[in-house]
C-alpha atoms as a PDB file:
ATOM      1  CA  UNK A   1     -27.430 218.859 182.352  1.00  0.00           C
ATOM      2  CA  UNK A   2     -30.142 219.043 179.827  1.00  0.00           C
ATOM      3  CA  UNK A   3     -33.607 219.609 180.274  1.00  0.00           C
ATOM      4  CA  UNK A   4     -36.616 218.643 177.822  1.00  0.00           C
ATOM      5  CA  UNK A   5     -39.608 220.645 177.889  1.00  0.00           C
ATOM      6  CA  UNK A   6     -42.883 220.674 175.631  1.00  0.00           C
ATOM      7  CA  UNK A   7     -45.720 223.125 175.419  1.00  0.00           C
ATOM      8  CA  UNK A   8     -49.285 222.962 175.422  1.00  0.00           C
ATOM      9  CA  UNK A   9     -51.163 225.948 173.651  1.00  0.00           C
ATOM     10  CA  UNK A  10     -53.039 226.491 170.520  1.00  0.00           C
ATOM     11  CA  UNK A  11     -51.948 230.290 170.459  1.00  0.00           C
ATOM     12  CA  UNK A  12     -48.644 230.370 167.869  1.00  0.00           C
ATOM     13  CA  UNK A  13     -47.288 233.712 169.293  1.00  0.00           C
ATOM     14  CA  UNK A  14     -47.668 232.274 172.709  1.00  0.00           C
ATOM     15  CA  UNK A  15     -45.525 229.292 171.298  1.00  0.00           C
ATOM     16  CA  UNK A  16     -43.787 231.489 169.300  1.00  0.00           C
ATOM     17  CA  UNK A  17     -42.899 233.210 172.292  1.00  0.00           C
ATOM     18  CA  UNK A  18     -41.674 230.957 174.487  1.00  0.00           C
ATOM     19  CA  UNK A  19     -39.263 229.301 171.851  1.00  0.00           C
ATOM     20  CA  UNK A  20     -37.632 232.270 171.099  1.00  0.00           C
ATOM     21  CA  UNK A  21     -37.026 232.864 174.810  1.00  0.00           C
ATOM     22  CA  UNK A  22     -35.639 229.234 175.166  1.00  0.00           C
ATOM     23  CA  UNK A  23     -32.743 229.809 172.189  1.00  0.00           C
ATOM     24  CA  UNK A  24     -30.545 231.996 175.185  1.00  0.00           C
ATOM     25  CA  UNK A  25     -30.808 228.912 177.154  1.00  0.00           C
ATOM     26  CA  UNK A  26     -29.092 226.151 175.789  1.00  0.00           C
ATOM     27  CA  UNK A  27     -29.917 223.033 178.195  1.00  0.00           C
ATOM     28  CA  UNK A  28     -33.562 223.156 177.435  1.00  0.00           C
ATOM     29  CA  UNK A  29     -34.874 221.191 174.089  1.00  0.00           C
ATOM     30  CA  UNK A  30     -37.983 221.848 172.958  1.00  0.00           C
ATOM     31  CA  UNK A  31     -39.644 217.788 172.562  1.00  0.00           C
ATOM     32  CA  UNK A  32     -43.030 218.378 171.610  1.00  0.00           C
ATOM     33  CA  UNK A  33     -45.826 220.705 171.029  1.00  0.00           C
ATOM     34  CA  UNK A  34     -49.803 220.538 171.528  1.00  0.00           C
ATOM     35  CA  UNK A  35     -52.665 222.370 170.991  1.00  0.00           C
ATOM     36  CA  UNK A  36     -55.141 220.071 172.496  1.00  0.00           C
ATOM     37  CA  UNK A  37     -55.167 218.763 176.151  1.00  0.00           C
ATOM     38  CA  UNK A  38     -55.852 215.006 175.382  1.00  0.00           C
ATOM     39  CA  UNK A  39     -52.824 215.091 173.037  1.00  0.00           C
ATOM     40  CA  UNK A  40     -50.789 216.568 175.296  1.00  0.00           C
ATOM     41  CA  UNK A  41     -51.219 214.451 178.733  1.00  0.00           C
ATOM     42  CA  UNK A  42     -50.241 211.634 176.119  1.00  0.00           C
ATOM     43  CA  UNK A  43     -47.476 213.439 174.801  1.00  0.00           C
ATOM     44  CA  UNK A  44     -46.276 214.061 178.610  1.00  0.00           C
ATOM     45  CA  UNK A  45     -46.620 210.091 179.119  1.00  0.00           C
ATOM     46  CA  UNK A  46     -44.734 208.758 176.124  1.00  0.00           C
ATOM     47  CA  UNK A  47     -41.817 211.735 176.147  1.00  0.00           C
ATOM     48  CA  UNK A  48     -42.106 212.326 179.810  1.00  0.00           C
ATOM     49  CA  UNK A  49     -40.358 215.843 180.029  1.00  0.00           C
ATOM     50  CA  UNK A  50     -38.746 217.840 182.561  1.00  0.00           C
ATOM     51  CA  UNK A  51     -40.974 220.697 182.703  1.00  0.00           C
ATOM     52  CA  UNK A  52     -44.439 221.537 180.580  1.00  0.00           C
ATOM     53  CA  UNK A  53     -45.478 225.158 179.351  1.00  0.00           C
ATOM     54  CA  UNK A  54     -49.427 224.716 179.927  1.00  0.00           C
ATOM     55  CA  UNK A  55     -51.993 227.064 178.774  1.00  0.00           C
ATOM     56  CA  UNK A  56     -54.610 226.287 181.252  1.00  0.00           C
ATOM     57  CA  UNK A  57     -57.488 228.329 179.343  1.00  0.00           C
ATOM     58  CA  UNK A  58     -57.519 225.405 176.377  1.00  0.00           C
ATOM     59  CA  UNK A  59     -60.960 224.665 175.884  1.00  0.00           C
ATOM     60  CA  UNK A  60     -62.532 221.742 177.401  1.00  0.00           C
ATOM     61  CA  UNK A  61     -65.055 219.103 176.751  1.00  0.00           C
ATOM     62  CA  UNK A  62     -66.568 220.540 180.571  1.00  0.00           C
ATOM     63  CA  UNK A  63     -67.476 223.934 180.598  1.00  0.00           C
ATOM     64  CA  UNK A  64     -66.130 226.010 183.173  1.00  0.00           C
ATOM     65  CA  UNK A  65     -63.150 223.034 183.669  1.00  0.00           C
ATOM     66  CA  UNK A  66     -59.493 224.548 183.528  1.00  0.00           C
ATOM     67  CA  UNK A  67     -56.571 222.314 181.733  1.00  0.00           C
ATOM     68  CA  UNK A  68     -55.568 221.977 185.276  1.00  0.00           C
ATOM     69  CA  UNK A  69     -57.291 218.579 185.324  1.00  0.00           C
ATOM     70  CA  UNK A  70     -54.466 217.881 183.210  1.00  0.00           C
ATOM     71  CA  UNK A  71     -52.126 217.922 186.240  1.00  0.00           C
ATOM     72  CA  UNK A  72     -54.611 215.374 188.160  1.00  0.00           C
ATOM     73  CA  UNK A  73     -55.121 213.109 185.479  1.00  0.00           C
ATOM     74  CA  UNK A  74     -51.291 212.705 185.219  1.00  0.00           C
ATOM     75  CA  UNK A  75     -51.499 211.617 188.558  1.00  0.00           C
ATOM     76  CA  UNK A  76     -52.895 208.478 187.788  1.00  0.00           C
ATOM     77  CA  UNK A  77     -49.942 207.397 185.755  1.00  0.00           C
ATOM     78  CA  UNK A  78     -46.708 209.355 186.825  1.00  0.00           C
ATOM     79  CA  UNK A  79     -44.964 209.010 190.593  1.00  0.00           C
ATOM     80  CA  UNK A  80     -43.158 212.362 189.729  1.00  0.00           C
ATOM     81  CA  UNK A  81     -44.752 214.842 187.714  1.00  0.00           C
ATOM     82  CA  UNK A  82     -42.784 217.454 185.238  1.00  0.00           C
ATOM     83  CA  UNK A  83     -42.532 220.866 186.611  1.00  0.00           C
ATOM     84  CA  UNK A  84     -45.773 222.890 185.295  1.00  0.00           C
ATOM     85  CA  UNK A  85     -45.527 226.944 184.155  1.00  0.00           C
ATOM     86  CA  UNK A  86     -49.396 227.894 184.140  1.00  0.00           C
ATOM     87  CA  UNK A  87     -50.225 230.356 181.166  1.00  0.00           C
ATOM     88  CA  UNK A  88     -53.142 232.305 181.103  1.00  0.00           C
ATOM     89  CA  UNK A  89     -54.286 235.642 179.920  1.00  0.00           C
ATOM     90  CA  UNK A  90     -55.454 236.777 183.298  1.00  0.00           C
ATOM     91  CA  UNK A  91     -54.631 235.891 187.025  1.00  0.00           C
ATOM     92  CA  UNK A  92     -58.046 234.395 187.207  1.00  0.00           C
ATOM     93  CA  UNK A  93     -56.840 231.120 187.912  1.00  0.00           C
ATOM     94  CA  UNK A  94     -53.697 231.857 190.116  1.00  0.00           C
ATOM     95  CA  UNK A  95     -55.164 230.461 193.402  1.00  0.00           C
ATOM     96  CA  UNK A  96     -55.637 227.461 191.784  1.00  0.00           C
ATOM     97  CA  UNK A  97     -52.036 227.180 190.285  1.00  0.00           C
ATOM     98  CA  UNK A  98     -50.525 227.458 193.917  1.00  0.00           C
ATOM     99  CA  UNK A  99     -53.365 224.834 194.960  1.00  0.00           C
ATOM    100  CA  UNK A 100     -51.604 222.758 192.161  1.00  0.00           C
ATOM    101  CA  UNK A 101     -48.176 223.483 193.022  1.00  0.00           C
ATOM    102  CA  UNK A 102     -47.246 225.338 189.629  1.00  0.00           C
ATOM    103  CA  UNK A 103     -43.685 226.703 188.964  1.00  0.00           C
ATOM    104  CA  UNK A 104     -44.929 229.510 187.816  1.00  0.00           C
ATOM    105  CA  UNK A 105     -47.802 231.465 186.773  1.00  0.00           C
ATOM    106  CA  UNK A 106     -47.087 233.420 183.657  1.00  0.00           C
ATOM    107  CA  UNK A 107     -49.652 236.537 182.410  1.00  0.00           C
ATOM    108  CA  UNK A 108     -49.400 236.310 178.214  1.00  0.00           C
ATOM    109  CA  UNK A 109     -48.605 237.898 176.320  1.00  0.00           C
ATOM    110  CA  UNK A 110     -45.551 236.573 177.834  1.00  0.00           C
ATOM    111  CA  UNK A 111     -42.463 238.890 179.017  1.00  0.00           C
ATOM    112  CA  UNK A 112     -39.292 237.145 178.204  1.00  0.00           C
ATOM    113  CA  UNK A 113     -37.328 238.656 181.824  1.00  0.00           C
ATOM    114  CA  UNK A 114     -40.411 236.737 183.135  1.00  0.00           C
ATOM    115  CA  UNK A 115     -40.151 233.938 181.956  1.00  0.00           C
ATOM    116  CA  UNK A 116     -36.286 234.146 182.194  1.00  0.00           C
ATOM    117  CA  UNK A 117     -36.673 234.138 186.228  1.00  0.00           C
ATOM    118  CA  UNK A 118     -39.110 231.067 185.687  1.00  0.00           C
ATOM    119  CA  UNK A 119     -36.213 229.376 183.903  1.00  0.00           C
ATOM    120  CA  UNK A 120     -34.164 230.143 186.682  1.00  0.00           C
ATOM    121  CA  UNK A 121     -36.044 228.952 189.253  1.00  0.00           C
ATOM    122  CA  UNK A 122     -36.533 225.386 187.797  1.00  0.00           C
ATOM    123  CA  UNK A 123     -33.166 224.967 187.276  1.00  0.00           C
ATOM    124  CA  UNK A 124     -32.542 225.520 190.721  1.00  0.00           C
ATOM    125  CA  UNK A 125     -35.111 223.786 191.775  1.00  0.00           C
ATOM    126  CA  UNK A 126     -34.195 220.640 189.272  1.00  0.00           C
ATOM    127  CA  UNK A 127     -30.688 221.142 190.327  1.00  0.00           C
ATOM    128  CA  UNK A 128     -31.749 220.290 194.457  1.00  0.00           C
ATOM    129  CA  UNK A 129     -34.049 217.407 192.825  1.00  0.00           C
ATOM    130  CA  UNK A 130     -33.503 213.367 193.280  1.00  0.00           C
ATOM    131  CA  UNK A 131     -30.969 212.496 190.573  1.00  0.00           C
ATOM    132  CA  UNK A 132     -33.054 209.584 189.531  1.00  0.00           C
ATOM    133  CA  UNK A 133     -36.206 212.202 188.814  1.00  0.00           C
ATOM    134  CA  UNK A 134     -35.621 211.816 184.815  1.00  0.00           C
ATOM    135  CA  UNK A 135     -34.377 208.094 185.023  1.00  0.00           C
ATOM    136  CA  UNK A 136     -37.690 206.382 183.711  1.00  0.00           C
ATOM    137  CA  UNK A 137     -38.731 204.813 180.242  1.00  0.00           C
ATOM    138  CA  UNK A 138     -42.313 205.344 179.141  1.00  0.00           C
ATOM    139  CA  UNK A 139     -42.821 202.288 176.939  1.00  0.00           C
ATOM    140  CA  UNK A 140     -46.233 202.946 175.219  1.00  0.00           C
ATOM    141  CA  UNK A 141     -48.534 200.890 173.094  1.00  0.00           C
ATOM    142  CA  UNK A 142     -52.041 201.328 172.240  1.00  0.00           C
ATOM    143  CA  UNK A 143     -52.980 203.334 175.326  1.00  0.00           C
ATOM    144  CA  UNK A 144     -51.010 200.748 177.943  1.00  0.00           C
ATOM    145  CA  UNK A 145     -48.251 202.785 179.761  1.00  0.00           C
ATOM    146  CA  UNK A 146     -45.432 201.462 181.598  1.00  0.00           C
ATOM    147  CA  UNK A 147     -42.592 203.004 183.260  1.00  0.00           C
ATOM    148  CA  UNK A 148     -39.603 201.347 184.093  1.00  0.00           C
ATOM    149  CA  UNK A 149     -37.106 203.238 185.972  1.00  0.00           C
ATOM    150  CA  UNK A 150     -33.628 202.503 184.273  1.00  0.00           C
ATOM    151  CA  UNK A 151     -31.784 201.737 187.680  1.00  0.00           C
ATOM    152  CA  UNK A 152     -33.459 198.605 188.444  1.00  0.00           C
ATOM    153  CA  UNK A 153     -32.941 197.230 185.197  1.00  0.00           C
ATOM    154  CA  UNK A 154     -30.107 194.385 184.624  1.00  0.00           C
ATOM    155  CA  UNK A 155     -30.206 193.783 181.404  1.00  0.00           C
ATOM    156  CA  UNK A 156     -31.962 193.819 177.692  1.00  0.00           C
ATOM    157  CA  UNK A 157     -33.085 191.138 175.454  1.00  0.00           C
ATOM    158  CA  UNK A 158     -33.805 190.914 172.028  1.00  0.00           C
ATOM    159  CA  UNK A 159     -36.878 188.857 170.949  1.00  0.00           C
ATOM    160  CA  UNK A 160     -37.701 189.102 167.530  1.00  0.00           C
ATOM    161  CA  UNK A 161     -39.639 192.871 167.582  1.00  0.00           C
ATOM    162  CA  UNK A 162     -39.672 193.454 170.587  1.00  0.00           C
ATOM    163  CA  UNK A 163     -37.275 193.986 173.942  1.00  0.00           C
ATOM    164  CA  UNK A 164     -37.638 192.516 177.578  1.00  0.00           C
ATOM    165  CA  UNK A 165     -36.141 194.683 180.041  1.00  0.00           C
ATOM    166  CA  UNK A 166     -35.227 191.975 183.007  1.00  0.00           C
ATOM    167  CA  UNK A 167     -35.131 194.064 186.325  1.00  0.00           C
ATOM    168  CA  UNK A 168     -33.122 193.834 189.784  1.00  0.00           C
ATOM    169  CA  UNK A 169     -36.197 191.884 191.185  1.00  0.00           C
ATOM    170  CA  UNK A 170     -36.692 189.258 188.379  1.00  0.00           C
ATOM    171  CA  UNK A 171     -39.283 190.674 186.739  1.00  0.00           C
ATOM    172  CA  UNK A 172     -39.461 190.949 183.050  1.00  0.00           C
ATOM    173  CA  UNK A 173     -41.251 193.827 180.985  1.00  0.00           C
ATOM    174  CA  UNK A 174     -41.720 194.069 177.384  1.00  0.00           C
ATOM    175  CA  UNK A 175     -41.631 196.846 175.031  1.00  0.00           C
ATOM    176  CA  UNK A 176     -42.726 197.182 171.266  1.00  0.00           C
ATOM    177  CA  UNK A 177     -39.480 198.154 170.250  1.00  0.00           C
ATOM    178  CA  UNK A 178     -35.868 196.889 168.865  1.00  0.00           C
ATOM    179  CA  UNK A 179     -32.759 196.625 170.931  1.00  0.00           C
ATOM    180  CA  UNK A 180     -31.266 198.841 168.652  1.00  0.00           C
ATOM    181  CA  UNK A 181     -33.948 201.910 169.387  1.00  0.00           C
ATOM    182  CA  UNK A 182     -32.978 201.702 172.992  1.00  0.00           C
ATOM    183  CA  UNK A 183     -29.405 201.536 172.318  1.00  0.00           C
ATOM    184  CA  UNK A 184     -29.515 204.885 170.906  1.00  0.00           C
ATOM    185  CA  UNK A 185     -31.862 206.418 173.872  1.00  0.00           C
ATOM    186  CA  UNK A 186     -30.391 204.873 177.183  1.00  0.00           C
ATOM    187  CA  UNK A 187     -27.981 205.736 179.522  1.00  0.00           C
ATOM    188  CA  UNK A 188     -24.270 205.546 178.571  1.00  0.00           C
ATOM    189  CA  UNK A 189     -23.681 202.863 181.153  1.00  0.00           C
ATOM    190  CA  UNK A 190     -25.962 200.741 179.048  1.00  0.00           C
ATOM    191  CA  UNK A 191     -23.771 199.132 176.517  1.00  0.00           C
ATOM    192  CA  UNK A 192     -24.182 196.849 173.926  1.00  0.00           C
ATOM    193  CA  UNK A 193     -22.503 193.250 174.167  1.00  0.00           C
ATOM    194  CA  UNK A 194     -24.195 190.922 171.868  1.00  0.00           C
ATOM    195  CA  UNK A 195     -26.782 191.142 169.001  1.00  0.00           C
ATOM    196  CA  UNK A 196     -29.161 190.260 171.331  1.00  0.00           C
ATOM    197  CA  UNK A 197     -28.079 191.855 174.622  1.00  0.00           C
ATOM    198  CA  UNK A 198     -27.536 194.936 176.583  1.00  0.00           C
ATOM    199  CA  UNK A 199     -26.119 195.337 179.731  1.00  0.00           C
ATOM    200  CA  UNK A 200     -26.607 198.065 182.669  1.00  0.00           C
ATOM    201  CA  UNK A 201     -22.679 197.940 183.692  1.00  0.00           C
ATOM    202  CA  UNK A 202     -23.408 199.092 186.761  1.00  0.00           C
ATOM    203  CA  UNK A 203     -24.585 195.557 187.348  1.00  0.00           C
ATOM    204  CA  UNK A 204     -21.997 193.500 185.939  1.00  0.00           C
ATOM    205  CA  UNK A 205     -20.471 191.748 188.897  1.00  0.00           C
ATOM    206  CA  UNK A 206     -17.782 189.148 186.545  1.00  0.00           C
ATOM    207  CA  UNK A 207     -16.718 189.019 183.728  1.00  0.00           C
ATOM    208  CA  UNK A 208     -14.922 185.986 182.190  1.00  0.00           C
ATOM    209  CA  UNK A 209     -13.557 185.671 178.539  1.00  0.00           C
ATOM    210  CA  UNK A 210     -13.183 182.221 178.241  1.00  0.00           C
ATOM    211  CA  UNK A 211     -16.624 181.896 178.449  1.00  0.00           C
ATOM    212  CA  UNK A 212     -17.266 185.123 177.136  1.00  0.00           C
ATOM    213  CA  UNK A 213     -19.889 185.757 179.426  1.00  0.00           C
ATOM    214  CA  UNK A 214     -20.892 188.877 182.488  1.00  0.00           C
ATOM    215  CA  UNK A 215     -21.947 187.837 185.366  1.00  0.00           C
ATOM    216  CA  UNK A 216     -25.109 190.018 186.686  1.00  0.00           C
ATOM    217  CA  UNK A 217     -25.596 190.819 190.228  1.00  0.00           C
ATOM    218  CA  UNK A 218     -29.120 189.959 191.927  1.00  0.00           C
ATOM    219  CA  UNK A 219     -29.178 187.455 188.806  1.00  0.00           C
ATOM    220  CA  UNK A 220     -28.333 183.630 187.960  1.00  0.00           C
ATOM    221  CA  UNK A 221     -27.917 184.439 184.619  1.00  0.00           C
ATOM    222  CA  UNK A 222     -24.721 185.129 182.701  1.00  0.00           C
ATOM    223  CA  UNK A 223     -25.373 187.415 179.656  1.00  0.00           C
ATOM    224  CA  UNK A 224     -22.938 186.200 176.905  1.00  0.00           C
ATOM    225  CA  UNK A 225     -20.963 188.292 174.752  1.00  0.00           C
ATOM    226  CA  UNK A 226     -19.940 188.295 170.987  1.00  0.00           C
ATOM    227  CA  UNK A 227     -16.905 188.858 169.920  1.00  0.00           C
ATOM    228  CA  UNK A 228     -18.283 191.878 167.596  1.00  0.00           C
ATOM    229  CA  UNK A 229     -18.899 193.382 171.228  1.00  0.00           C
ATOM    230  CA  UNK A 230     -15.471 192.408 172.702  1.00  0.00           C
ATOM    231  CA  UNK A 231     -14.325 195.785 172.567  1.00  0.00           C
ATOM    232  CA  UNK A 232     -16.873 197.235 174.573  1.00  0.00           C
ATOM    233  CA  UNK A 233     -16.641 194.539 177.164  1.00  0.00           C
ATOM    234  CA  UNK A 234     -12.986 195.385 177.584  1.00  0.00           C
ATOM    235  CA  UNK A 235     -13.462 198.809 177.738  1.00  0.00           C
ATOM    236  CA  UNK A 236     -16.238 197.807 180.896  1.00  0.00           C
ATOM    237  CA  UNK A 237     -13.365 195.774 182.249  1.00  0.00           C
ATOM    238  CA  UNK A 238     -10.848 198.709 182.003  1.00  0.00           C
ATOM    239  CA  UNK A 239     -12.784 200.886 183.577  1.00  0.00           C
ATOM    240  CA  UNK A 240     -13.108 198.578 186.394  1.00  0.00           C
ATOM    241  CA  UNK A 241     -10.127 197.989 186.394  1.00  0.00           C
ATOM    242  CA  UNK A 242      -8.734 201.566 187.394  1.00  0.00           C
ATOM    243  CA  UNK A 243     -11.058 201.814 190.323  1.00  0.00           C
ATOM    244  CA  UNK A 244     -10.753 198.325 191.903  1.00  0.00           C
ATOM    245  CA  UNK A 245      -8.217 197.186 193.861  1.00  0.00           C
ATOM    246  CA  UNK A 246      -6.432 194.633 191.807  1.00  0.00           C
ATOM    247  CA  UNK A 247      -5.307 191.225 193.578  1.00  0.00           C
ATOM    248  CA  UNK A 248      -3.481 189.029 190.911  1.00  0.00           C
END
């Protein structure tokens, strides 16, 4: 299982640091990096990553305010938050950090066994974690966030630019983006069957090929198929097909 992380500190070696540590760890991808705290909550919205490296000594537009407002502001937006390591050159604001339910609280210049035992602990702690934690799209667009989490969607539709996502309870929302973007960034059990379709398979409750159309559950509508697609509808039916009981 992979994990994305990004970091938030204007101090290279810090970042320096920390990457450096990551190479020995190959499930963790570095997916952004910040030196400023506004920058970063939106990077956090729009990438939403598994755990955040946060320097909480950043300056602030309040003096006296730590980057832990970071953490609350989040709140706002996110149901789940990413896991937070607290840097800071002092234990000053430790307290805090366990007041904030940090993973960690790391003392830079950073020790690499330290931060190795960090590593450890999130992935134990990500490992006992809801498997749908990580299952949410961000869709962003001049400062409007929404999050749609990937299991309640049926289906995608192209229109024109942009791409409704049509969800298990009828509702439709729209993102900026084409059909081909999220092609390449969803789920593998999202799979292209038309120019201007994908389907969550996990959904598909018939499919006929005289009509060349699937059937969705919680739906009235049949999403049709091309046959530039067929392939990957019969590979949907195949694997099906070896984990139903077949009555002919």
């Amino acid at each position: 299982m992979e994990h994305s992380y990004v970091i938030i500190d204007s101090n290279p070696e810090t970042v320096y640091a920390i990457q450096l540590a990551m190479e020995n760890f190959n499930n963790f991808i570095c997916i952004g990096i910040s030196s400023e705290e506004q920058e970063g909550l939106d990077m956090i919205l729009e990438r939403n990553p598994s755990l955040v490296f946060l320097n909480i000594e950043l300056e602030h537009h309040n003096s006296g305010v730590t980057c832990y407002y970071l953490m609350d502001a989040l709140q706002k937006y996110m149901d789940v938050l990413p896991q937070f390591v607290a840097l800071a050159s002092s234990p000053k604001y430790a307290i805090e950090g366990i007041r904030h339910s940090v993973l960690d609280y790391i003392i830079t210049p950073i020790d690499k066994n330290v931060l190795r035992r960090t590593l450890f602990r999130f992935r134990k702690s990500s490992f006992n974690a809801p498997a749908d934690i990580n299952d949410t799209l961000c869709l962003k667009s001049y400062g409007d966030y929404k999050f749609v989490n990937t299991n309640e969607v049926l289906f995608l539709k192209a229109d024109s630019n942009t791409t409704d996502f049509v969800r298990v309870n009828g509702t439709t929302v729209s993102a900026f983006k084409t059909l081909k973007f999220f092609q390449e960034s969803l789920p593998e059990h999202f799979i292209r069957v038309h120019n201007s379709y994908i389907v969550n398979s996990h959904y598909i409750s018939r499919i006929h090929f005289g009509k060349s159309q699937c059937t969705m559950e919680h739906s009235d509508f049949a999403v049709p198929f091309s046959k530039s697609y067929r392939e990957n509808v019969e590979a949907i039916r195949d694997n099906f097909y070896k984990r139903s009981l077949v009555i002919a």
